[in-house]
C-alpha atoms as a PDB file:
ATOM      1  CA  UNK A   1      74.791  61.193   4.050  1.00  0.00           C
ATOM      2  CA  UNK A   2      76.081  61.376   0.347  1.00  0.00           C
ATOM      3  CA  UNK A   3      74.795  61.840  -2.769  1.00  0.00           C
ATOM      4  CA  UNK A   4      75.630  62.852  -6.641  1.00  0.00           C
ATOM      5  CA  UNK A   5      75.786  66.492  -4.438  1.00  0.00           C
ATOM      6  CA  UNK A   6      78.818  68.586  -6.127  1.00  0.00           C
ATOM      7  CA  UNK A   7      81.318  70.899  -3.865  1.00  0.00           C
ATOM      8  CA  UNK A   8      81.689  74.316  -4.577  1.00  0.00           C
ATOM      9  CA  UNK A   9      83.926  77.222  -2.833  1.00  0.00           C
ATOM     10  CA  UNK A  10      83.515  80.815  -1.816  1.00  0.00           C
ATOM     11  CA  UNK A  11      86.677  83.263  -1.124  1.00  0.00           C
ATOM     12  CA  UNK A  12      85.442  86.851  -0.093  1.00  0.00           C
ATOM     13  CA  UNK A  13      88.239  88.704  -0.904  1.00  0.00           C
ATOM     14  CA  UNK A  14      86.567  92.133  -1.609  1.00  0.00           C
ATOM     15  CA  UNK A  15      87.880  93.745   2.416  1.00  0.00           C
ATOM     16  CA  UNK A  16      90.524  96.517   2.273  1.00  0.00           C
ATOM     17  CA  UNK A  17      91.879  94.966   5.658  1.00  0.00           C
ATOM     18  CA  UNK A  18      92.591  98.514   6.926  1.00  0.00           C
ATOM     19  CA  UNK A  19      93.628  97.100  10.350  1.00  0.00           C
ATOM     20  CA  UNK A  20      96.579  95.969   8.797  1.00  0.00           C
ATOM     21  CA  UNK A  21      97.849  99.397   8.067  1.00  0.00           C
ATOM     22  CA  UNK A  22      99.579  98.696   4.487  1.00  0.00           C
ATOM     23  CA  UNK A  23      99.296  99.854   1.372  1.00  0.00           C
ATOM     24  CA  UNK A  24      97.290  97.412  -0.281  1.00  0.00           C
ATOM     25  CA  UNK A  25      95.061  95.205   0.559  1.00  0.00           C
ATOM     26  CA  UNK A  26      96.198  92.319   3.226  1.00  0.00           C
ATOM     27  CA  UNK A  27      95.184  89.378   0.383  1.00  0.00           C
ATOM     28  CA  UNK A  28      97.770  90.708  -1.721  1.00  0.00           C
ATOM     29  CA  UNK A  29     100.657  91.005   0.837  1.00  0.00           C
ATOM     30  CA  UNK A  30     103.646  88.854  -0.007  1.00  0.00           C
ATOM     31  CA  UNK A  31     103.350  85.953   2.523  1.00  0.00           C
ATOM     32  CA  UNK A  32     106.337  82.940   1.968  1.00  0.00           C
ATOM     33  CA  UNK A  33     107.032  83.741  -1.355  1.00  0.00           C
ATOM     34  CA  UNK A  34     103.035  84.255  -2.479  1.00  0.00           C
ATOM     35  CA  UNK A  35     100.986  86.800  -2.057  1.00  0.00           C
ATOM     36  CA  UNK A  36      98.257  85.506   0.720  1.00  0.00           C
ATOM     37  CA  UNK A  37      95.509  84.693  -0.923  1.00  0.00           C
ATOM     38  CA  UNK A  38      97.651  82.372  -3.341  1.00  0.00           C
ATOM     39  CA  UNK A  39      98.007  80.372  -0.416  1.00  0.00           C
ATOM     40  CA  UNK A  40      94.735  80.303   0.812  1.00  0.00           C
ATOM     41  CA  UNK A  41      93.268  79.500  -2.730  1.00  0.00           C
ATOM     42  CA  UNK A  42      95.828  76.540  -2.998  1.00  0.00           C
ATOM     43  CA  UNK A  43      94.617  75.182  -0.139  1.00  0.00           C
ATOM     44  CA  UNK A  44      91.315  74.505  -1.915  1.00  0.00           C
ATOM     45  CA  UNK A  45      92.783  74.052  -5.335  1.00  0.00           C
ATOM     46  CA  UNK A  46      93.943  71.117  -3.852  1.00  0.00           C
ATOM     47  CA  UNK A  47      91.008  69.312  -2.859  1.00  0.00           C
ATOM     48  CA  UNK A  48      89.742  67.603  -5.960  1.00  0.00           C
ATOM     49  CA  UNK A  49      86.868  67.218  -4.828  1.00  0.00           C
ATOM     50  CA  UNK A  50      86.005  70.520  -5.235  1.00  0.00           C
ATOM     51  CA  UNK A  51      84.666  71.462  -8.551  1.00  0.00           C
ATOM     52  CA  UNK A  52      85.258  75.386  -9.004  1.00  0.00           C
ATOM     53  CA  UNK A  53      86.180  78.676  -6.136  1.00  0.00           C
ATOM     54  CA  UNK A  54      84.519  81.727  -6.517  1.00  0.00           C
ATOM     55  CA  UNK A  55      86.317  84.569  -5.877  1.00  0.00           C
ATOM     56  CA  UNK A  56      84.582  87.827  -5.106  1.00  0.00           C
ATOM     57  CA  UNK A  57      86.769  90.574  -5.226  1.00  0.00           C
ATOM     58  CA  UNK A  58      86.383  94.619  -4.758  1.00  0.00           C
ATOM     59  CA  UNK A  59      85.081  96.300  -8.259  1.00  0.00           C
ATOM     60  CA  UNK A  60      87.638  98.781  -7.625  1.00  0.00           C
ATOM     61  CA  UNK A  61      90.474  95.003  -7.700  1.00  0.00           C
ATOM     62  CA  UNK A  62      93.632  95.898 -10.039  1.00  0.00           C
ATOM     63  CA  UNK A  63      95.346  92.744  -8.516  1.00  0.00           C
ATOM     64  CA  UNK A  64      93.747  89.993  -8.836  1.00  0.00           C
ATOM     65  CA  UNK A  65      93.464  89.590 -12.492  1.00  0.00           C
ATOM     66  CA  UNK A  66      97.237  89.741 -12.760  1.00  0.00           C
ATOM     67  CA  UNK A  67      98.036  86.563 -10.535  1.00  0.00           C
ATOM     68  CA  UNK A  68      98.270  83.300 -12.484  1.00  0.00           C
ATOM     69  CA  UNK A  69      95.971  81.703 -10.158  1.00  0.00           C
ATOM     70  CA  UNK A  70      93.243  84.281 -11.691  1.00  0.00           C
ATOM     71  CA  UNK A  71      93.666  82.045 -14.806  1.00  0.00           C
ATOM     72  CA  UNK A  72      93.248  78.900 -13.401  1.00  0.00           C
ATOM     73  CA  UNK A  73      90.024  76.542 -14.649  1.00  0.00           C
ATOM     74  CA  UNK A  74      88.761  76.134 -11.636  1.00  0.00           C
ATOM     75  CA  UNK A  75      89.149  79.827 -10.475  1.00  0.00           C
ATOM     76  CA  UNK A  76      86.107  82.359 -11.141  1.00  0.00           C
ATOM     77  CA  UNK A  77      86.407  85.712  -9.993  1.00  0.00           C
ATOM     78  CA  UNK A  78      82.717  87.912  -9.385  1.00  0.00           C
ATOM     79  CA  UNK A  79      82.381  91.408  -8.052  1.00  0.00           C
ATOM     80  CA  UNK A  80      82.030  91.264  -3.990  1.00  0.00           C
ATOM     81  CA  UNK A  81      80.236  93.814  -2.273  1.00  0.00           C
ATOM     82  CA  UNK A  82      80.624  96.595   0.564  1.00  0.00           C
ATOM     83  CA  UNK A  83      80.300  93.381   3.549  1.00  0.00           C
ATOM     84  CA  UNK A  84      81.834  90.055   3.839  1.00  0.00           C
ATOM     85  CA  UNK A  85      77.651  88.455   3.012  1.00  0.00           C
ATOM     86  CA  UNK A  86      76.992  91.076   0.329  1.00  0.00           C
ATOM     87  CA  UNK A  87      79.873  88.773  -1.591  1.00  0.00           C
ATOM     88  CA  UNK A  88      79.206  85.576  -0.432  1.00  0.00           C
ATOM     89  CA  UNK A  89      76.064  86.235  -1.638  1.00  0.00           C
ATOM     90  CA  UNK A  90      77.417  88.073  -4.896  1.00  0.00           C
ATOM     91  CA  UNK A  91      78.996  84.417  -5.602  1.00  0.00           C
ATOM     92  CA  UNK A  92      76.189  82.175  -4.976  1.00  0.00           C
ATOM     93  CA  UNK A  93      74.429  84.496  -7.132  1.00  0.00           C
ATOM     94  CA  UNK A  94      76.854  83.743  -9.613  1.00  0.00           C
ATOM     95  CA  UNK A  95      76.607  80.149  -8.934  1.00  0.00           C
ATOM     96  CA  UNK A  96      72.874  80.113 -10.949  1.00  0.00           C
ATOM     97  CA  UNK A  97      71.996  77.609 -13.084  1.00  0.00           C
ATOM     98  CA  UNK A  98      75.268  75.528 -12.214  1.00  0.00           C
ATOM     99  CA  UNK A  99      75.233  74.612  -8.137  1.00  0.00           C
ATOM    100  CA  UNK A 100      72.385  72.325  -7.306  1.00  0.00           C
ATOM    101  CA  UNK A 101      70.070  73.507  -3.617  1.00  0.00           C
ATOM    102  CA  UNK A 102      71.710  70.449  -2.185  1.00  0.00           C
ATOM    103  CA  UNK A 103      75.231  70.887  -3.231  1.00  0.00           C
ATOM    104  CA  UNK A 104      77.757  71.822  -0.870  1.00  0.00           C
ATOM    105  CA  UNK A 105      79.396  75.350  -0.510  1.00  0.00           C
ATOM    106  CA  UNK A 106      82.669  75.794   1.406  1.00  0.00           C
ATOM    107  CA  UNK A 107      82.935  79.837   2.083  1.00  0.00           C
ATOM    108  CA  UNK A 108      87.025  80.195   3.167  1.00  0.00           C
ATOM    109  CA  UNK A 109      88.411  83.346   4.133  1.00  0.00           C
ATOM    110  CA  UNK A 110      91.236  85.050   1.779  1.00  0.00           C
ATOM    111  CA  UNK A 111      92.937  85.776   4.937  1.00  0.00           C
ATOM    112  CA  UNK A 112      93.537  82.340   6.215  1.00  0.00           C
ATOM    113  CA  UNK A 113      96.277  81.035   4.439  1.00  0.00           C
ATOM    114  CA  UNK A 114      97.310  78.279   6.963  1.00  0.00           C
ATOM    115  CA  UNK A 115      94.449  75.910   6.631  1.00  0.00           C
ATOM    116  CA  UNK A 116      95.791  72.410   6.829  1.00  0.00           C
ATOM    117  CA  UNK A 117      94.625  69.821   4.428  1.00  0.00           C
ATOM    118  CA  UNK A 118      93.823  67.213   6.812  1.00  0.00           C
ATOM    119  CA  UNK A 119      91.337  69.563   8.195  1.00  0.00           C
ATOM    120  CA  UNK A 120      89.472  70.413   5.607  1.00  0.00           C
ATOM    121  CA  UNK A 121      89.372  66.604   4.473  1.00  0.00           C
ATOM    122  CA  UNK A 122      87.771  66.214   8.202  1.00  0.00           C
ATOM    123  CA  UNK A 123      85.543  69.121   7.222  1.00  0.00           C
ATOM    124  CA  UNK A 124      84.370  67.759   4.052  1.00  0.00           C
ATOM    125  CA  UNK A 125      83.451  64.075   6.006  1.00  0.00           C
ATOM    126  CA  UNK A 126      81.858  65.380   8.596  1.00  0.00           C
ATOM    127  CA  UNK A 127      80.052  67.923   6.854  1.00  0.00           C
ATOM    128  CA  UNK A 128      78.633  65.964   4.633  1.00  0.00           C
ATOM    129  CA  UNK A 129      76.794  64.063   7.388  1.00  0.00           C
ATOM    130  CA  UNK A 130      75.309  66.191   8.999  1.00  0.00           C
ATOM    131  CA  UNK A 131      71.466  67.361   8.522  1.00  0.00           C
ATOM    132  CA  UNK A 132      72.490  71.824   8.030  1.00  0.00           C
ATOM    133  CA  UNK A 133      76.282  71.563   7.932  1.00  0.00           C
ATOM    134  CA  UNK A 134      79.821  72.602   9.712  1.00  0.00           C
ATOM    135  CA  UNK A 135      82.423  74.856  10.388  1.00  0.00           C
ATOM    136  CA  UNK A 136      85.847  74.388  11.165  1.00  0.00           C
ATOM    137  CA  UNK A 137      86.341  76.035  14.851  1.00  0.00           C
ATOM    138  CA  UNK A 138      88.643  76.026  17.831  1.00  0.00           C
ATOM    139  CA  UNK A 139      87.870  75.670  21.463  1.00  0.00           C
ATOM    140  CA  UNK A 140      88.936  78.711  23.997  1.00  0.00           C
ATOM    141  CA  UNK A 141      92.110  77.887  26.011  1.00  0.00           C
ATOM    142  CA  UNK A 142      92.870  81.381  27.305  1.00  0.00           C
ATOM    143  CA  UNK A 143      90.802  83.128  30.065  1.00  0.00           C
ATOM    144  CA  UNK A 144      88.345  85.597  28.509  1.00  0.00           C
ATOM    145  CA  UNK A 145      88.168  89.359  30.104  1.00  0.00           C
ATOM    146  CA  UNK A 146      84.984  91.149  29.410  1.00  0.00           C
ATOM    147  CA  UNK A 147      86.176  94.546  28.992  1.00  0.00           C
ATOM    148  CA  UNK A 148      84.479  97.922  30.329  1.00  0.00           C
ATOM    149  CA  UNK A 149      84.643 100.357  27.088  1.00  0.00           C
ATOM    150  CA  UNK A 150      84.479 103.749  29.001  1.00  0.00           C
ATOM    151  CA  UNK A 151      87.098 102.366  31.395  1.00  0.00           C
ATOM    152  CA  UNK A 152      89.219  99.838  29.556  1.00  0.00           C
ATOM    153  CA  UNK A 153      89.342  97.946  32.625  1.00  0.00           C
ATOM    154  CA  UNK A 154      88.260  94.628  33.391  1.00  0.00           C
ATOM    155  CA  UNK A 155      84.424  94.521  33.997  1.00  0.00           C
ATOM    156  CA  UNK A 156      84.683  90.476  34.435  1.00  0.00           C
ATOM    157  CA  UNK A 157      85.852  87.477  33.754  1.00  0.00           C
ATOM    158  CA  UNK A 158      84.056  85.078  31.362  1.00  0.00           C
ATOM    159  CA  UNK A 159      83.033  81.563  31.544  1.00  0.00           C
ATOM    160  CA  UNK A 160      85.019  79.781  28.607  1.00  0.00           C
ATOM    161  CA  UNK A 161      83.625  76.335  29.030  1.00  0.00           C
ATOM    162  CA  UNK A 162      81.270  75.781  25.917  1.00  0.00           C
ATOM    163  CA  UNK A 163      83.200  78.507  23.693  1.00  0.00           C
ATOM    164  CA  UNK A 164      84.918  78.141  20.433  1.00  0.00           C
ATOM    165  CA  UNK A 165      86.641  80.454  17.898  1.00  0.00           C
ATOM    166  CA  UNK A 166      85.154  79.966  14.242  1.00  0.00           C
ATOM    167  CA  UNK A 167      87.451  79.379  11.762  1.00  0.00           C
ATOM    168  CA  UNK A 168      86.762  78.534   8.037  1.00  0.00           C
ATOM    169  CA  UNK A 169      85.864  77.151   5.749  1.00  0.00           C
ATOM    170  CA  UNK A 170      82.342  76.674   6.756  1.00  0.00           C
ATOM    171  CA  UNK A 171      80.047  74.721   5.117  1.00  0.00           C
ATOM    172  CA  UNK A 172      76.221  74.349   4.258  1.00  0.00           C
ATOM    173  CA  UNK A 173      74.026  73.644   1.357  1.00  0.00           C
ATOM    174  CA  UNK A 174      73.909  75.892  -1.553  1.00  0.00           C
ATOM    175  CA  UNK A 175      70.044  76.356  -1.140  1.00  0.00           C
ATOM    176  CA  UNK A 176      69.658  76.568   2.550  1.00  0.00           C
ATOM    177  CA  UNK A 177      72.590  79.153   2.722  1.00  0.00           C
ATOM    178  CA  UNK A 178      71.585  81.381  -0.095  1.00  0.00           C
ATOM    179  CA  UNK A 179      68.298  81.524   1.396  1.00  0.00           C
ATOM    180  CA  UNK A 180      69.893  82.395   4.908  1.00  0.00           C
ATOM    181  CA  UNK A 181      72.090  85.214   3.538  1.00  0.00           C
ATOM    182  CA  UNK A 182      69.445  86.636   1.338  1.00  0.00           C
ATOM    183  CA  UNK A 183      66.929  86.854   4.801  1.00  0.00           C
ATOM    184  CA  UNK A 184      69.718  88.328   6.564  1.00  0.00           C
ATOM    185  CA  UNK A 185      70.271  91.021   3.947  1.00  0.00           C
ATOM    186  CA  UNK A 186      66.991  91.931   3.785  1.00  0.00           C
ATOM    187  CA  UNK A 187      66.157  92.298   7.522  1.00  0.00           C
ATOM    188  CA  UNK A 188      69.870  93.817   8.004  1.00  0.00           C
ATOM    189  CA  UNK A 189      70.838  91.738  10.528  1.00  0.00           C
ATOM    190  CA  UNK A 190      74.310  91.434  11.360  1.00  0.00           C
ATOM    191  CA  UNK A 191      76.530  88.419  10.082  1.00  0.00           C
ATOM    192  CA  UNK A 192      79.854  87.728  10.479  1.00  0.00           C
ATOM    193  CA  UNK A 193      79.859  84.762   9.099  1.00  0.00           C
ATOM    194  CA  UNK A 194      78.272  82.014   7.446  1.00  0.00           C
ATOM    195  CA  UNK A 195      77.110  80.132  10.563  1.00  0.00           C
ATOM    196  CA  UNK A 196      75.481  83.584  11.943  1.00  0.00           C
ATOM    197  CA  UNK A 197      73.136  83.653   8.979  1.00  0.00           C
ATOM    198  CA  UNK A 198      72.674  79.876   9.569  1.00  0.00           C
ATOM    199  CA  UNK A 199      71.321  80.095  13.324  1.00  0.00           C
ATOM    200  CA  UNK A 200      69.243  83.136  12.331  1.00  0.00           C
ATOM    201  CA  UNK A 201      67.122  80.611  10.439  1.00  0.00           C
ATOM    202  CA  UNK A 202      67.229  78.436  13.973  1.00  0.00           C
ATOM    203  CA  UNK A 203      69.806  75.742  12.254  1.00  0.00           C
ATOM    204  CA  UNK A 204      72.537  74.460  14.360  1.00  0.00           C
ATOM    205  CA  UNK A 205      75.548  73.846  12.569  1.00  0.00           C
ATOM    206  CA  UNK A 206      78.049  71.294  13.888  1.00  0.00           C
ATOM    207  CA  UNK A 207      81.407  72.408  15.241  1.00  0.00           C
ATOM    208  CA  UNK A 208      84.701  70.027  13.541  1.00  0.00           C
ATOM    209  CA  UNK A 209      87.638  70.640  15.701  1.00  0.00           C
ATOM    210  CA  UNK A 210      90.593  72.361  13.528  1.00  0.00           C
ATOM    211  CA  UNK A 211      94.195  73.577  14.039  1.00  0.00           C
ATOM    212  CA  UNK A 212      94.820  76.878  15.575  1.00  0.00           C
ATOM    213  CA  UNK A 213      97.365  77.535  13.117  1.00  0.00           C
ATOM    214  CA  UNK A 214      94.558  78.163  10.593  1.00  0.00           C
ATOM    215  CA  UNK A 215      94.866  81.403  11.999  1.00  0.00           C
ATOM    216  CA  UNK A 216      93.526  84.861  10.579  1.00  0.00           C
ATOM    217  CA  UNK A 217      95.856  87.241   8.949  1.00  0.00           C
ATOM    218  CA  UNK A 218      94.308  90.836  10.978  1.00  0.00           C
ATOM    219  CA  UNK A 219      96.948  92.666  12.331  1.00  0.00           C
ATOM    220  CA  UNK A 220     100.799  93.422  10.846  1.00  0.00           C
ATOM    221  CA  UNK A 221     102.132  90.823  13.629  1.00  0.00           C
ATOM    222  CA  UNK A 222     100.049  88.045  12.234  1.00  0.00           C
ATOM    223  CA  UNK A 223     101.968  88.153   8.752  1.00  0.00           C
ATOM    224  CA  UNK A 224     105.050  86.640  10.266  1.00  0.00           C
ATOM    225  CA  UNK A 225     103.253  84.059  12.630  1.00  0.00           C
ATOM    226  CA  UNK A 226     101.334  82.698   8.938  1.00  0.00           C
ATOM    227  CA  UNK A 227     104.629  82.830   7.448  1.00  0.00           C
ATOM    228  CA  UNK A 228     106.255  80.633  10.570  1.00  0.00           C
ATOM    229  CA  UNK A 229     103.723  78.560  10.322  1.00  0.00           C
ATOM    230  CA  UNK A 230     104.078  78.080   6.081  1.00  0.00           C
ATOM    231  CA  UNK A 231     107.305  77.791   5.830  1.00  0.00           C
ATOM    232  CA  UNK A 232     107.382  75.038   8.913  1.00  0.00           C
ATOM    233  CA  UNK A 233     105.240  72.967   6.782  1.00  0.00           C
ATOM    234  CA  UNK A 234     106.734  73.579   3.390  1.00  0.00           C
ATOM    235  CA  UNK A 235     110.213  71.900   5.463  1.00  0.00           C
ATOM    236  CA  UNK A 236     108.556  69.032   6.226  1.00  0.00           C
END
């Protein structure tokens, strides 16, 4: 299913990422010789196909405006909000009058510097087929533990069969997902992530098998793994 529909991007980059226990926030950490979110911005910059990223970042950002990807054409930067959907939604916002209802929207974490360009070429093909849209994800290899939180032991063990990790980018229809977020807001219901919002309106978005070493930069022992896993490619 294609069309004269245009790609757009979404980077919420407004967290503090206070988990990571630095001094700034974890998009601007120095990862490979880049601060993070250089990476993960390149890895949409490029795609062609994708027309402009917009990059919603905390009001209170003294950082962003001094990297020269801030000053790239196809780079926007907008004014994210207190939750990861308050700027997603801040963006599409921003996207008025330009992004068509069908268009396509690819919403990629800051965080996730490692995403591999063969996957989100997959991503954009298979995406583009289906009837609400996709997300990159990754099926569960380890056992899962269901933990007792007054206890902190094991309260039992979960079925993995079925269960994937959701990675990004994700990707839906400008229209559909606007209108998804903006419900969500509204009723306050929680969202993690694009998808969430997505199966609140009863769609069922289609899962595209990616790498796990599109991982999630969280915690401080997760900087070096992304940086492994950078600088392994950059040698190739």
């Amino acid at each position: 299913m294609r069309g004269n529909e245009k790609i757009w991007a979404v980077m919420p980059a407004a967290g503090a990422g206070r988990r990571m226990l630095a001094s700034r926030s974890k998009q601007y950490l120095p990862l490979a010789g880049k601060a993070m979110i250089e990476h993960s911005l390149e890895c949409l910059l490029s795609e062609p196909t994708i027309e402009k990223i917009f990059v919603a970042v905390s009001e209170e950002d003294d950082h962003f405006a001094l990297m020269e990807v801030a000053y790239n054409p196809r780079v926007e930067q907008v004014i994210g909000g207190a939750e990861r959907m308050d700027s997603v939604l801040n963006a599409l916002q921003a996207m008025d009058g330009i992004a068509q209802p069908a268009d396509w929207v690819l919403v990629h974490d800051a965080a996730r510097p490692c995403l591999p360009q063969v996957d989100l070429k997959k991503l954009l093909e298979k995406g583009r087929q289906h009837k609400v849209g996709a997300i990159l994800a990754s099926p569960v290899v380890d056992t899962l533990k269901r933990c007792d939180p007054e206890t902190d032991e094991i309260a039992e063990t979960v079925d993995r069969s079925g269960l994937w990790r959701a990675l990004t980018p994700q990707m839906f229809r400008y229209g559909l997902l606007r209108v998804a977020l903006e419900q969500c807001q509204m009723r306050h219901l929680p969202v993690t992530d694009e998808a969430s919002a997505m199966e609140h309106l009863g769609r069922r978005p289609l899962l595209v098998s990616g790498n796990p070493c599109n991982i999630k930069v969280t915690y401080p022992d997760d900087l070096a793994l992304a940086d492994f896993y950078l600088r392994e490619r950059a040698s190739r």
